[in-house]
Structures are given as structure tokens and as C-alpha cells.
N, C-alpha and C. Protein backbone atom coordinates (compact mmCIF):
# COMPACT_ATOMS: atom_id res chain seq x y z
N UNK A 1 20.84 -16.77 22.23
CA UNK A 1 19.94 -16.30 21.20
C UNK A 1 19.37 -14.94 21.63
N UNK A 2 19.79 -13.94 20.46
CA UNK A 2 18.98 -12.47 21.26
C UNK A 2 17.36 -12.87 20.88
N UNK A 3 16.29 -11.92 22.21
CA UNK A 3 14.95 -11.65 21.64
C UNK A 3 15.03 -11.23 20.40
N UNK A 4 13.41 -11.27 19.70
CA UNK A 4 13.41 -11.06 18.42
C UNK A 4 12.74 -8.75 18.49
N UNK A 5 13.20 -9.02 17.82
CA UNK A 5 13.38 -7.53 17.55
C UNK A 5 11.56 -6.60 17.24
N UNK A 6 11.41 -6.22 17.23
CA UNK A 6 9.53 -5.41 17.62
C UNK A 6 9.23 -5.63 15.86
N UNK A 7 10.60 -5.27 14.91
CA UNK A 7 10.17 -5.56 13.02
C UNK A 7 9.73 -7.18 13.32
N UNK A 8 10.51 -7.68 13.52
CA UNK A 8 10.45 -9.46 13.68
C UNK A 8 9.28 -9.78 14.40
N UNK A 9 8.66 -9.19 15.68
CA UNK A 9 7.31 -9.46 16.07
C UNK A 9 6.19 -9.11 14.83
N UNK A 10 6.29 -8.14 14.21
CA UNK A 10 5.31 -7.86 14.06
C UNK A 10 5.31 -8.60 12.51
N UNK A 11 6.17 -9.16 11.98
CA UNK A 11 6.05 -10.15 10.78
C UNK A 11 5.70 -11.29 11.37
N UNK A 12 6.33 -11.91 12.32
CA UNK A 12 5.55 -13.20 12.87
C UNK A 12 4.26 -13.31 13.29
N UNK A 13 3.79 -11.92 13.86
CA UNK A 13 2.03 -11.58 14.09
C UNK A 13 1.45 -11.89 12.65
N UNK A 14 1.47 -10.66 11.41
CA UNK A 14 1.36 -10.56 10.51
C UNK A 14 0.64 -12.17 9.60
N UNK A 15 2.49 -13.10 9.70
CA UNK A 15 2.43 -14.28 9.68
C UNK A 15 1.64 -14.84 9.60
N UNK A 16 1.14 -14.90 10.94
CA UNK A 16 0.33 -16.00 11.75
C UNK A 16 -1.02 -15.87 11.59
N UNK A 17 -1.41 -13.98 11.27
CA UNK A 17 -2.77 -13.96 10.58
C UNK A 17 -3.00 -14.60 9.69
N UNK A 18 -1.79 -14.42 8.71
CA UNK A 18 -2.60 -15.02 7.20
C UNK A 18 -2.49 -16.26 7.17
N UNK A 19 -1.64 -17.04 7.97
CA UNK A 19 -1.45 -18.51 8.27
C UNK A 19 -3.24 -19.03 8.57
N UNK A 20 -3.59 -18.19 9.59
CA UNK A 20 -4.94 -18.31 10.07
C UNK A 20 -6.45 -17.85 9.35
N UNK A 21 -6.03 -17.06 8.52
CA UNK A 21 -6.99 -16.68 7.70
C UNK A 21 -7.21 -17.52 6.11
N UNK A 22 -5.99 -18.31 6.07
CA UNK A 22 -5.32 -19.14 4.67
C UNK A 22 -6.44 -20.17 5.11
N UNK A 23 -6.38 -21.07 6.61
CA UNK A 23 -6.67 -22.02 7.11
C UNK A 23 -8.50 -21.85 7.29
N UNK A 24 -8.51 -20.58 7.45
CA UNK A 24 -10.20 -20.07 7.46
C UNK A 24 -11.15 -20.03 5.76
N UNK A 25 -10.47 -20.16 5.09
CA UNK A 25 -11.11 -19.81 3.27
C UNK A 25 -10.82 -21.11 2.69
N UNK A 26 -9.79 -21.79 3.49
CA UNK A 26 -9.52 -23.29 2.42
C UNK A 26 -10.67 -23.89 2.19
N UNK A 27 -11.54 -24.36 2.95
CA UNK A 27 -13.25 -25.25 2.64
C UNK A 27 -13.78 -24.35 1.65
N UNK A 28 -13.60 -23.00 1.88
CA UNK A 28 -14.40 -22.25 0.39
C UNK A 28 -13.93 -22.19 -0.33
N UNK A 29 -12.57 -22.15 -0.68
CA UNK A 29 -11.67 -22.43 -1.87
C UNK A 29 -12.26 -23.74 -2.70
N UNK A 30 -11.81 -25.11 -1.91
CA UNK A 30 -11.60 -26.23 -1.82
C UNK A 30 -13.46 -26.12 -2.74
N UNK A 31 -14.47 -25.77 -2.33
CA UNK A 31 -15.60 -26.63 -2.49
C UNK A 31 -15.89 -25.68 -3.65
N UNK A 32 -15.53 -24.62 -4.05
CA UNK A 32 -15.68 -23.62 -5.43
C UNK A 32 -14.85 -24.56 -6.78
N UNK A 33 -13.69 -24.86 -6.17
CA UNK A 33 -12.54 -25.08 -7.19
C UNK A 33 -13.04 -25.44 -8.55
N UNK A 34 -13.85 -26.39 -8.49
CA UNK A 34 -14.32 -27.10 -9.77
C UNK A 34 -15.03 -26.12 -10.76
N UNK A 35 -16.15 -25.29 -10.28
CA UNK A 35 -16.65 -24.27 -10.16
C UNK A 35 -15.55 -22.67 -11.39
N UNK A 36 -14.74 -22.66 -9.99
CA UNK A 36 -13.78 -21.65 -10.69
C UNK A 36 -12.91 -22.47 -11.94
N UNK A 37 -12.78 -23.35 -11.85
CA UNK A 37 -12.15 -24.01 -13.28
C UNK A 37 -13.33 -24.26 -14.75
N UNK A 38 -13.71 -24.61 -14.08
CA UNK A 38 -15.05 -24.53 -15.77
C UNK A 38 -14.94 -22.96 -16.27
N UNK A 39 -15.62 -22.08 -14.74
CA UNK A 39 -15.84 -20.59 -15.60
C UNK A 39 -14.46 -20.20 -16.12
N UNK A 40 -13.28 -20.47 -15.27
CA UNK A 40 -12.12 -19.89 -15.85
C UNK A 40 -12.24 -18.73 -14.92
N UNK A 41 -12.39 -18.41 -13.71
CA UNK A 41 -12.82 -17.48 -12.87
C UNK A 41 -13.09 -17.91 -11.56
N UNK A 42 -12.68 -16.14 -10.36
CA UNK A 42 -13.25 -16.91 -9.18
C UNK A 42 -14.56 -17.06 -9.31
N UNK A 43 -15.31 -17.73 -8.60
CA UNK A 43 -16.35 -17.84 -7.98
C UNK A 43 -16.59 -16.57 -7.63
N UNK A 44 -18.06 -15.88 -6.91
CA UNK A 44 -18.49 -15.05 -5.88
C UNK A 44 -17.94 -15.26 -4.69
N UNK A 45 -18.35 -16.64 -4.15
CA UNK A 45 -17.76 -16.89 -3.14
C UNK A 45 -16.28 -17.21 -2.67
N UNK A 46 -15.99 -17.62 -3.55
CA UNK A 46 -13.99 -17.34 -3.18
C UNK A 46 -13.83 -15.94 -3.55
N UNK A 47 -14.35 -15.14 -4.08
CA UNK A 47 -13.76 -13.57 -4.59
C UNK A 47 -13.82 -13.17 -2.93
N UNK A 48 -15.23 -12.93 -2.45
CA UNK A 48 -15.36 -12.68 -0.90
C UNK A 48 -14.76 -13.22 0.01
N UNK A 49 -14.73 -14.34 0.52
CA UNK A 49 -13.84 -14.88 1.41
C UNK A 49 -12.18 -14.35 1.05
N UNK A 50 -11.98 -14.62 -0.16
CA UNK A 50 -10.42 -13.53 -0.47
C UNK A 50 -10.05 -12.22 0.15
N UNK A 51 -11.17 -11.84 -0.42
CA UNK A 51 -11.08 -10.19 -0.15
C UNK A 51 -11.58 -10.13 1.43
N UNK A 52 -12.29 -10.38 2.21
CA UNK A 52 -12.95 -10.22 3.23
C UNK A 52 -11.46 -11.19 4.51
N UNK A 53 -10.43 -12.13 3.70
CA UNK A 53 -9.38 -11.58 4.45
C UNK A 53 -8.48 -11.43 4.41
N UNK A 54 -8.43 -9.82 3.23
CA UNK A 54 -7.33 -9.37 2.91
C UNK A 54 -6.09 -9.89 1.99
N UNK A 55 -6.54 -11.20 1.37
CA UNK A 55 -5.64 -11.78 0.76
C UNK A 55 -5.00 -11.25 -0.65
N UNK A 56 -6.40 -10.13 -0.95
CA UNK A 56 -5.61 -9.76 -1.93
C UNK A 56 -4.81 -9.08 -2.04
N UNK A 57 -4.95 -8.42 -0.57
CA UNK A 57 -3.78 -7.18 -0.58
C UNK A 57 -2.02 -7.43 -0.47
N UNK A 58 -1.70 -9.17 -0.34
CA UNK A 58 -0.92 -9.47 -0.12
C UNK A 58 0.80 -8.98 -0.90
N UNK A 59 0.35 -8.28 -1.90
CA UNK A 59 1.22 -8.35 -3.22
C UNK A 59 1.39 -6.26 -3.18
N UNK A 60 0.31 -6.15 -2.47
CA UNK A 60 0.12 -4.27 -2.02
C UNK A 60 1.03 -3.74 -0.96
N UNK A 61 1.63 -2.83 -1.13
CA UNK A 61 2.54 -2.47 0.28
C UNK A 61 1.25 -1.84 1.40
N UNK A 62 1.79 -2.15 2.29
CA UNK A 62 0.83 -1.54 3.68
C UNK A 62 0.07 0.25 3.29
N UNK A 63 1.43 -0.09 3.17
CA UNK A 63 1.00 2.18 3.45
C UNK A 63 0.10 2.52 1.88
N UNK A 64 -0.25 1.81 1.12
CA UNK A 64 -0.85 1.87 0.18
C UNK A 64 -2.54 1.51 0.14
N UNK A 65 -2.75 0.75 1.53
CA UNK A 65 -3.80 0.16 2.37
C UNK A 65 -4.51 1.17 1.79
């Protein structure tokens, strides 16, 4: 098996943030939900926890940061 290549590190870093940051907002997701379904909207508090990690930028290319 060759090492993984410095592109391949740095998507598995990448990865593993948002793996970790997904795992950090779920309880605020989770305890808004009901919340964001009546208004038809996020919450305040899921908008922030989103944005605060980066989730929205997910769909944004980097260099557009």
C-alpha cells in the first residue's frame, strides 16, 4: 500500500474536522429541531453554531473563503 499523498492528508484532516465539528452542534441541532420546524426556519441558535463551524461554507470552494 503506497503512503497517502499530502492532497489525501489534507482531505482526511479536513474530514475529520467536520466529522468533529458535525459531532460538536448535534445537541444544538437536536434540542432546536422542533423549534426550527414550527417556524419553518433555523433557530438563532442552530444559525450560530452552523456558522461558527463553518458548516455553511461547505458547498463554497476554499479560495472563495
Amino acid at each position: 500500500m503506497t503512503p497517502p499523498t499530502s492532497g489525501e492528508r489534507v482531505i482526511a484532516d479536513r474530514t475529520a474536522r467536520l466529522m468533529a465539528a458535525a459531532d460538536e452542534i448535534a445537541p444544538v441541532l437536536r434540542r432546536e429541531a422542533d423549534a426550527a420546524e414550527r417556524d419553518s426556519r433555523l433557530t438563532p441558535g442552530a444559525g450560530r453554531a452552523l456558522r461558527e463551524t463553518g458548516m455553511f461554507r461547505l458547498g463554497v470552494p476554499e479560495r472563495l473563503w
